[in-house]
Protein backbone atom coordinates (compact mmCIF):
# COMPACT_ATOMS: atom_id res chain seq x y z
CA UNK A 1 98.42 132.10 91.40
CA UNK A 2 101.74 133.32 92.83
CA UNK A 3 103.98 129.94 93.73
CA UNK A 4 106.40 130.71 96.28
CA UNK A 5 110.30 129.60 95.16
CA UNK A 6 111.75 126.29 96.38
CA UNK A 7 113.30 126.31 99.62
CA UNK A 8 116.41 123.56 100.22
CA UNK A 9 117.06 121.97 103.39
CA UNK A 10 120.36 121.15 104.09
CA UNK A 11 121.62 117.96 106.50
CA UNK A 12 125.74 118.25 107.05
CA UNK A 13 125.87 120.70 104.10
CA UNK A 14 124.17 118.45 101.88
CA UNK A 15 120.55 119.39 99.90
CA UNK A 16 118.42 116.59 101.95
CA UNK A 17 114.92 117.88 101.08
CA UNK A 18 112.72 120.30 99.27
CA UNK A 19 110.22 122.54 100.58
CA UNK A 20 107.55 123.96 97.88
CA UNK A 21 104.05 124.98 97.15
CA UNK A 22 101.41 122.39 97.71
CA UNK A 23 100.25 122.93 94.19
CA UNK A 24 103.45 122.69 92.64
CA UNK A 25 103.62 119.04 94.94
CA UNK A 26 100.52 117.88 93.65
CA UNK A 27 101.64 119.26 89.73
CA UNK A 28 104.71 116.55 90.23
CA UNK A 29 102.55 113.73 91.84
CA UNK A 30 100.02 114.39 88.33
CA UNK A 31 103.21 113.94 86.55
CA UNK A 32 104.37 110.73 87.67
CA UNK A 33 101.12 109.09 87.39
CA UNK A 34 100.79 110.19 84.41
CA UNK A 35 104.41 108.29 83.91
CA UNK A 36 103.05 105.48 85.11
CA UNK A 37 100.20 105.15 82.86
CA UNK A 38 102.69 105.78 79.74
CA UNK A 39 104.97 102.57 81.19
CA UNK A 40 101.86 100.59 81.63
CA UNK A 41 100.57 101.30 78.43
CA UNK A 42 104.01 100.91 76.85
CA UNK A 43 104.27 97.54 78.40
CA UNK A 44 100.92 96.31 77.35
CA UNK A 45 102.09 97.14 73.69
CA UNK A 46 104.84 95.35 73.74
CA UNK A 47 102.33 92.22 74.66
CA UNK A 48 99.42 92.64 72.83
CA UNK A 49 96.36 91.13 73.71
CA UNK A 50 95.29 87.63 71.87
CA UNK A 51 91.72 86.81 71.00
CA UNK A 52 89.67 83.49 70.54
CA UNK A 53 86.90 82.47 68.61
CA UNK A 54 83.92 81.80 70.10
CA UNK A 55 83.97 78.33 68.76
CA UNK A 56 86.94 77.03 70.22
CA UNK A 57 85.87 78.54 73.83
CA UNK A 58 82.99 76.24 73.47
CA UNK A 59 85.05 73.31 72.36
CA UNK A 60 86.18 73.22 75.77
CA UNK A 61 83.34 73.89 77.32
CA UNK A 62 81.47 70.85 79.15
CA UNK A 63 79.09 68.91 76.95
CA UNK A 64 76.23 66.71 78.42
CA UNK A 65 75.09 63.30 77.57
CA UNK A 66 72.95 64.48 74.40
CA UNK A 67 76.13 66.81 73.27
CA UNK A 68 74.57 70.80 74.19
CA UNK A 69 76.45 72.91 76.30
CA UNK A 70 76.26 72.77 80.12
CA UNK A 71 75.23 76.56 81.07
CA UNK A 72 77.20 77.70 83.96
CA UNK A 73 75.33 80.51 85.17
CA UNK A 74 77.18 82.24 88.34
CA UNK A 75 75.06 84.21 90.20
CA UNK A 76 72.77 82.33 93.09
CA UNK A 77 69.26 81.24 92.33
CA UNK A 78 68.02 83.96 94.72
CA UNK A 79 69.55 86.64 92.77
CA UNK A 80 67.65 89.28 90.97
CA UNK A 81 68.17 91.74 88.58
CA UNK A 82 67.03 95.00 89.07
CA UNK A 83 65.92 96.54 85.55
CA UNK A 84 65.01 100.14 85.57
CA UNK A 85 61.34 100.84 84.20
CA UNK A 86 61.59 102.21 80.42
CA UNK A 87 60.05 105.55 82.15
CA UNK A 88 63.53 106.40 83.32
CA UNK A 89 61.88 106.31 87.09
């Protein structure tokens, strides 16, 4: 694929913008999310992520009366959940 050179616009004899090849555009957009992702990344190194054992999440869970964990389930008692057959159908 032939890319055609850059072309310059100029605006009181200064370069004010670039005209290339679509593919060559898109190349450079790739390119800076691709910078993005390496920031990101960088930035999540630089606070790492901190686990907890399950036992002290269910410290502070809510106990009843007799002392067993209240379930908290989420979903609405109407919902279902679709489970494919073991057929793969």
């Amino acid at each position: 694929m032939a890319t055609r050179k850059r072309e310059l616009v100029y605006r009181d004899g200064k370069p004010a913008a670039v005209i290339l090849d679509i593919a060559e555009y898109e190349e450079l957009l790739e390119r800076a999310e691709d910078l993005d992702d390496l920031r990101a990344l960088r930035r999540m190194r630089e606070h790492p992520l901190r686990f907890r054992s399950l036992s002290d999440i269910l410290s502070e869970c809510s106990q009843d009366d007799a002392g067993s964990v209240v379930a908290r389930d989420a979903r609405p008692s109407n919902t279902r959940v679709h489970r494919p057959s073991r057929s793969g159908r």
